[in-house]
Protein backbone atom coordinates (compact mmCIF):
# COMPACT_ATOMS: atom_id res chain seq x y z
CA UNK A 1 205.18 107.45 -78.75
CA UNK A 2 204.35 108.93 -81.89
CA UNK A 3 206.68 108.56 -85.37
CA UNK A 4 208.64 111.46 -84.77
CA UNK A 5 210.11 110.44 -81.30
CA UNK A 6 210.52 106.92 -82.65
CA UNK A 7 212.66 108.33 -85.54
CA UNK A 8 214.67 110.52 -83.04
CA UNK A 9 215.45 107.74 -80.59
CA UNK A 10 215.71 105.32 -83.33
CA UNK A 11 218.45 107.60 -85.07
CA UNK A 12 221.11 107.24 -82.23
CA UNK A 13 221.80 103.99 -83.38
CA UNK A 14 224.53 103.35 -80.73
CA UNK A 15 222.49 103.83 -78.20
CA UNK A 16 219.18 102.13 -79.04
CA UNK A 17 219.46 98.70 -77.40
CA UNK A 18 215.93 97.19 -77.75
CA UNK A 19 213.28 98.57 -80.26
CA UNK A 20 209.73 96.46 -80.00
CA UNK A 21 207.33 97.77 -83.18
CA UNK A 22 203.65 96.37 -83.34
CA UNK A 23 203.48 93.55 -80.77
CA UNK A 24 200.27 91.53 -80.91
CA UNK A 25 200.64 88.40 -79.15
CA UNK A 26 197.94 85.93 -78.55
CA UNK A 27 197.11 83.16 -76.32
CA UNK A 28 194.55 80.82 -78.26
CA UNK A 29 191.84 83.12 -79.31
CA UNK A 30 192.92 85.82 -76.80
CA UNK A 31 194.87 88.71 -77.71
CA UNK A 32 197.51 89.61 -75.09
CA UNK A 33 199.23 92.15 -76.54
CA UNK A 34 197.93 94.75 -79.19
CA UNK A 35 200.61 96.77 -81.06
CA UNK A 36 203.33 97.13 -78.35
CA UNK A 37 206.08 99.50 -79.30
CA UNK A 38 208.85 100.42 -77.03
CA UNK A 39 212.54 101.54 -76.78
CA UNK A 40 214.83 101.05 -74.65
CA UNK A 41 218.21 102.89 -74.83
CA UNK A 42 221.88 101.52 -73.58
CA UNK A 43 222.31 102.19 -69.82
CA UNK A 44 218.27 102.76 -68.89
CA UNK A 45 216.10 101.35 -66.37
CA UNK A 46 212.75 101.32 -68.26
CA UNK A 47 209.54 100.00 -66.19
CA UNK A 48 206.45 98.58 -67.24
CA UNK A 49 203.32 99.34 -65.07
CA UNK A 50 199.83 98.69 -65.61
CA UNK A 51 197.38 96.13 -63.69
CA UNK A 52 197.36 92.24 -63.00
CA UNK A 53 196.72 91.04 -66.71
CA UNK A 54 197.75 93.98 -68.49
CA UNK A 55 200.21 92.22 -70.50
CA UNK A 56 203.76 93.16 -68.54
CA UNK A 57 204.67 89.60 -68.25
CA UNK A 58 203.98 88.38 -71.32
CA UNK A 59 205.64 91.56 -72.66
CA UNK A 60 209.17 90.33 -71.57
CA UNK A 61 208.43 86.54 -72.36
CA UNK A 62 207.68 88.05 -75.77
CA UNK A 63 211.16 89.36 -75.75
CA UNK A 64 212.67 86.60 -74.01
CA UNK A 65 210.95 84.31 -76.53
CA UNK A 66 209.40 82.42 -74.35
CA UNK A 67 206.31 82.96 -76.47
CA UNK A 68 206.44 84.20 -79.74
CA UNK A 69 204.62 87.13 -81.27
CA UNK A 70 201.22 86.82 -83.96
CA UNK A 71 202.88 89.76 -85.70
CA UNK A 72 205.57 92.84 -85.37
CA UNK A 73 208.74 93.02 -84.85
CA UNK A 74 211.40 92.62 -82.36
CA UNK A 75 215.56 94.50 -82.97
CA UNK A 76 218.34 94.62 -80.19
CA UNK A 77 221.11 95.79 -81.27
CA UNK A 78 219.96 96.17 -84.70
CA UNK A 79 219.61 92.45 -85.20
CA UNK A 80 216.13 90.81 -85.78
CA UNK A 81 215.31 88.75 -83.13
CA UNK A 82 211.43 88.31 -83.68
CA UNK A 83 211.69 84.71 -84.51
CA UNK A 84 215.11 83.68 -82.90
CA UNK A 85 214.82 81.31 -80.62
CA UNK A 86 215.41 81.66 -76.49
CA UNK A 87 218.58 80.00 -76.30
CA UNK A 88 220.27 82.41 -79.45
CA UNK A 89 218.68 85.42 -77.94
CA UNK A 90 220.41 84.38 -74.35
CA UNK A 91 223.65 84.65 -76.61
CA UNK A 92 223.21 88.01 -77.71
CA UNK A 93 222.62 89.32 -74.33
CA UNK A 94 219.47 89.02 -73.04
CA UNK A 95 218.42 87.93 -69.63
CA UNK A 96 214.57 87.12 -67.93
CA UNK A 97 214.79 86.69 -64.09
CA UNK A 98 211.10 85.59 -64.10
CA UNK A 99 207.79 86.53 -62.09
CA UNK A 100 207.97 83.75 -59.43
CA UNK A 101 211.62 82.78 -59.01
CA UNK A 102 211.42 79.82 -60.55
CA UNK A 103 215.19 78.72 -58.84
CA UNK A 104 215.44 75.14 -59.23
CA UNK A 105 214.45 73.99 -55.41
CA UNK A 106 216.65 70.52 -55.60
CA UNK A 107 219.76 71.84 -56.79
CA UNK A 108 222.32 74.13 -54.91
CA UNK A 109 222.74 77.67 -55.17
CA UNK A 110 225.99 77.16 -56.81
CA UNK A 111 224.35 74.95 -59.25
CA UNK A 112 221.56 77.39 -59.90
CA UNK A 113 224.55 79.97 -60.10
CA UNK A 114 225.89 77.63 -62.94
CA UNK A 115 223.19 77.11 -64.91
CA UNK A 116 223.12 80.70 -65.31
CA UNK A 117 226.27 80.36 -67.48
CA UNK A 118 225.43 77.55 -68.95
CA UNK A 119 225.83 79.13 -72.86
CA UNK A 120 229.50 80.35 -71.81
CA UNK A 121 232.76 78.01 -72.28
CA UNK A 122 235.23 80.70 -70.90
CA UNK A 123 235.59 78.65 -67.42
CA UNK A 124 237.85 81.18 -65.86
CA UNK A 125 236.35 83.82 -66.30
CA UNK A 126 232.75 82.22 -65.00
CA UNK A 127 234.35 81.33 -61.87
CA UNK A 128 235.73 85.19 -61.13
CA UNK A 129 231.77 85.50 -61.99
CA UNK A 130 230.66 84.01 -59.33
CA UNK A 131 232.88 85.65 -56.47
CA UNK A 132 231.32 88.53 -58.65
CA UNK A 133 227.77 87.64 -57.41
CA UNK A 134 228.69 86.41 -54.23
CA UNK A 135 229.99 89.99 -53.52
CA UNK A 136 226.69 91.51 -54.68
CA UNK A 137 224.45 88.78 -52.65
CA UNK A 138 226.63 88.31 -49.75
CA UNK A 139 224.28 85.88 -48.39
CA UNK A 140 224.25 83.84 -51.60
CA UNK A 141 227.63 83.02 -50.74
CA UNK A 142 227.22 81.91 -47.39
CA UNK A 143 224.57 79.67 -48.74
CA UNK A 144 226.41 78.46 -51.56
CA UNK A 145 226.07 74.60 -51.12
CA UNK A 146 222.54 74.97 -49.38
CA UNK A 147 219.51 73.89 -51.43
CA UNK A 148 217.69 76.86 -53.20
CA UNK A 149 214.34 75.35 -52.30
CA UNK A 150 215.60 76.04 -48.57
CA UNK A 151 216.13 79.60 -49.26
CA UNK A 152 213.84 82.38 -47.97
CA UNK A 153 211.58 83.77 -50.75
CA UNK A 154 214.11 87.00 -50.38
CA UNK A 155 217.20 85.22 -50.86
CA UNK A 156 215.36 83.08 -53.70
CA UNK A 157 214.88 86.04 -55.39
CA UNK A 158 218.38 87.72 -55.64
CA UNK A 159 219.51 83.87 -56.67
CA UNK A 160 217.18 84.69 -59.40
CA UNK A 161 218.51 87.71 -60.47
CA UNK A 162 222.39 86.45 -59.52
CA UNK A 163 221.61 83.30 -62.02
CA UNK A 164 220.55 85.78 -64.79
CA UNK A 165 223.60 87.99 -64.34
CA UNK A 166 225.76 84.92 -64.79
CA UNK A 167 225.25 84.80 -68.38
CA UNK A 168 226.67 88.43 -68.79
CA UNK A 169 223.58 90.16 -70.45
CA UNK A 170 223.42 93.33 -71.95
CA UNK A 171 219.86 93.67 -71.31
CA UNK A 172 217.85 92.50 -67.55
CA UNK A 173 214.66 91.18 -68.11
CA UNK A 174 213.09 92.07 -64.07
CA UNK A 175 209.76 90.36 -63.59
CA UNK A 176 208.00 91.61 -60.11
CA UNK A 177 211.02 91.10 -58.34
CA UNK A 178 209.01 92.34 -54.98
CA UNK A 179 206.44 89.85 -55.57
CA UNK A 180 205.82 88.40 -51.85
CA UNK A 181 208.49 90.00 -50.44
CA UNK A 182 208.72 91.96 -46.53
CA UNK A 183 209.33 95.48 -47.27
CA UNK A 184 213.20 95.35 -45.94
CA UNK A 185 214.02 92.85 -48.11
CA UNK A 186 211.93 94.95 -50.95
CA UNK A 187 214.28 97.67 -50.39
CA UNK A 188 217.52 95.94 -50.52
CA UNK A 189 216.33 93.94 -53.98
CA UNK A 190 215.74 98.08 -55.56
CA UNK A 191 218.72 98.63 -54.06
CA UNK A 192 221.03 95.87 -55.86
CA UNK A 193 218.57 96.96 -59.01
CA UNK A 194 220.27 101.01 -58.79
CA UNK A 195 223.63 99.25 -57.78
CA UNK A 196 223.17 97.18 -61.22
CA UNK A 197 222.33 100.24 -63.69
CA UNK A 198 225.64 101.77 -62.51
CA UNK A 199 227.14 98.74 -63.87
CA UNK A 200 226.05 99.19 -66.81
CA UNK A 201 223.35 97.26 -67.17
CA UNK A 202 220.31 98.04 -69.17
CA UNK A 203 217.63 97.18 -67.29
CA UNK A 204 213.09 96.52 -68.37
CA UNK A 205 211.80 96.32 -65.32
CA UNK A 206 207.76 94.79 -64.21
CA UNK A 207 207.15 95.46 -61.04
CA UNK A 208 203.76 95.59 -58.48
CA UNK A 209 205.21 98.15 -57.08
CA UNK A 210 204.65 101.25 -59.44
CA UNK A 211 205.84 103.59 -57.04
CA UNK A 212 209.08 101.98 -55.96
CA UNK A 213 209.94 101.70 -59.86
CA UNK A 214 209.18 104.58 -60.89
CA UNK A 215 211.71 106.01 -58.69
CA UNK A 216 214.76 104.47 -59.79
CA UNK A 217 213.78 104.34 -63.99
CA UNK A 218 214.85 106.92 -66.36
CA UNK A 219 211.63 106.39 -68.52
CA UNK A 220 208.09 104.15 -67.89
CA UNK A 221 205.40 102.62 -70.30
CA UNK A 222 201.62 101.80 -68.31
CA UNK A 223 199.90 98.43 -69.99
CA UNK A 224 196.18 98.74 -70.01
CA UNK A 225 194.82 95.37 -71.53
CA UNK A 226 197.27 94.56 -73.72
CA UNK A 227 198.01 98.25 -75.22
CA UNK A 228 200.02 100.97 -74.09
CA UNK A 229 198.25 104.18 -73.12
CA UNK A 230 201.09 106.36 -71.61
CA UNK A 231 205.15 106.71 -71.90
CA UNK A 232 206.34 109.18 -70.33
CA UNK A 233 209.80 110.04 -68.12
CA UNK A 234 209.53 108.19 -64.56
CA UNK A 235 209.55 112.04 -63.56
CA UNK A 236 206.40 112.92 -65.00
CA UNK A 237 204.86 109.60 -64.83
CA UNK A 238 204.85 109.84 -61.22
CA UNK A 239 203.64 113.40 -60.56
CA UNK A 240 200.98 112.16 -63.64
CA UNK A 241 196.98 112.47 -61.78
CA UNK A 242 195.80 109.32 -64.03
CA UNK A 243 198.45 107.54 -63.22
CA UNK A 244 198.64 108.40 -59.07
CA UNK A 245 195.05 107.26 -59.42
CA UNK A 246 194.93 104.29 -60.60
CA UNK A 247 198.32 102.62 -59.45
CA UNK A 248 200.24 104.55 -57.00
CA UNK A 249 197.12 104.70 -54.26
């Protein structure tokens, strides 16, 4: 993206929800991430693509703070959140369902469900939450007071997403929410995904499958080691030769 289609997104300020400017992030003596920038209006579903190790992941930890940046700079909502930590940024309105699941396997779906709200104190309003996501993952509420370390890797995976919704973000944080998954079940996760952005939802999406995202996002970024190379509408990203080569097969 170059300075004058940063200015023009940048200038409808009510509508600019995330705006990363010069990411580097390293791991040890490895950089990750060389000067990410990206922007993310209210209401989008923007995807990440790029190979294993391209830096997606570590793109939304970045945001999520699970690891924080070497330099740059990271606004949503026009607040600086570059150094805030995870918990504050949960506050503001950001939610990471991350790569993997990781549900806690001990403690009940409900509980899971819980923790998920675990920054909010407005107790009636959490519990009309829940029926909420029980409506969305019907088969989260049948499993309710089952262990999520029971669950199949399907159903462990919209408790992922259910848990993050509980704490009412503004922004998803989607982390290869196919990963592993039978291609039914991979259909009915993209589906909830669509069913979210009408919601409201703004929604930065990493997913394996390039093809499958690119359908449903308004706009796409592709990671090659750590930098972006192309940005593009989902439209044109998907019709794009370099990109059909090299990740849709």
């Amino acid at each position: 993206m170059n300075a004058d289609e940063r200015q023009d997104l940048i200038s409808k300020e009510d509508f600019t929800i995330l705006d990363v400017q010069d990411l580097d992030v390293n791991y040890g003596g490895i950089q990750a991430l060389k000067k990410i920038n990206l922007i993310i209006k209210k209401g989008e579903v923007v995807t990440l693509i790029g190979a294993n190790g391209a830096g997606k992941t570590t793109t939304l930890r970045a945001i999520s703070k699970i690891v924080y940046p070497k330099s740059g700079a990271i606004f949503y909502s026009g607040k600086n959140i570059t150094r805030r930590p995870a918990y504050e940024v949960v506050k503001l309105g950001i939610a990471h369902s991350p790569e993997g699941r990781r549900v806690l396997a001990r403690q009940t779906v409900l509980d899971n469900l819980l923790l998920g709200a675990y920054i909010r104190n407005d107790r009636e309003q959490i519990k009309a939450d829940l029926e909420q996501q029980y409506q969305l993952f019907p088969r989260l509420a049948q499993r309710r007071h089952q262990l999520a370390g029971t669950l199949s890797g399907g159903e462990q995976q919209m408790l992922a997403i259910a848990r993050a919704l509980m704490s009412k973000p503004q922004l998803l944080l989607l982390d290869e929410p196919s990963l592993g998954l039978a291609p039914a079940i991979v259909r009915e996760i993209f589906t909830i995904i669509e069913n979210l952005r009408a919601t409201g939802v703004t929604i930065l999406l990493v997913e394996q499958n390039a093809n499958l995202a690119l359908q449903i996002a308004d706009r796409g970024y592709v990671l090659e080691a750590g930098a972006i190379t192309l940005t593009g509408a989902a439209s044109e990203l998907i019709t794009d030769e370099r990109v059909k080569k090299a990740y849709l097969g």
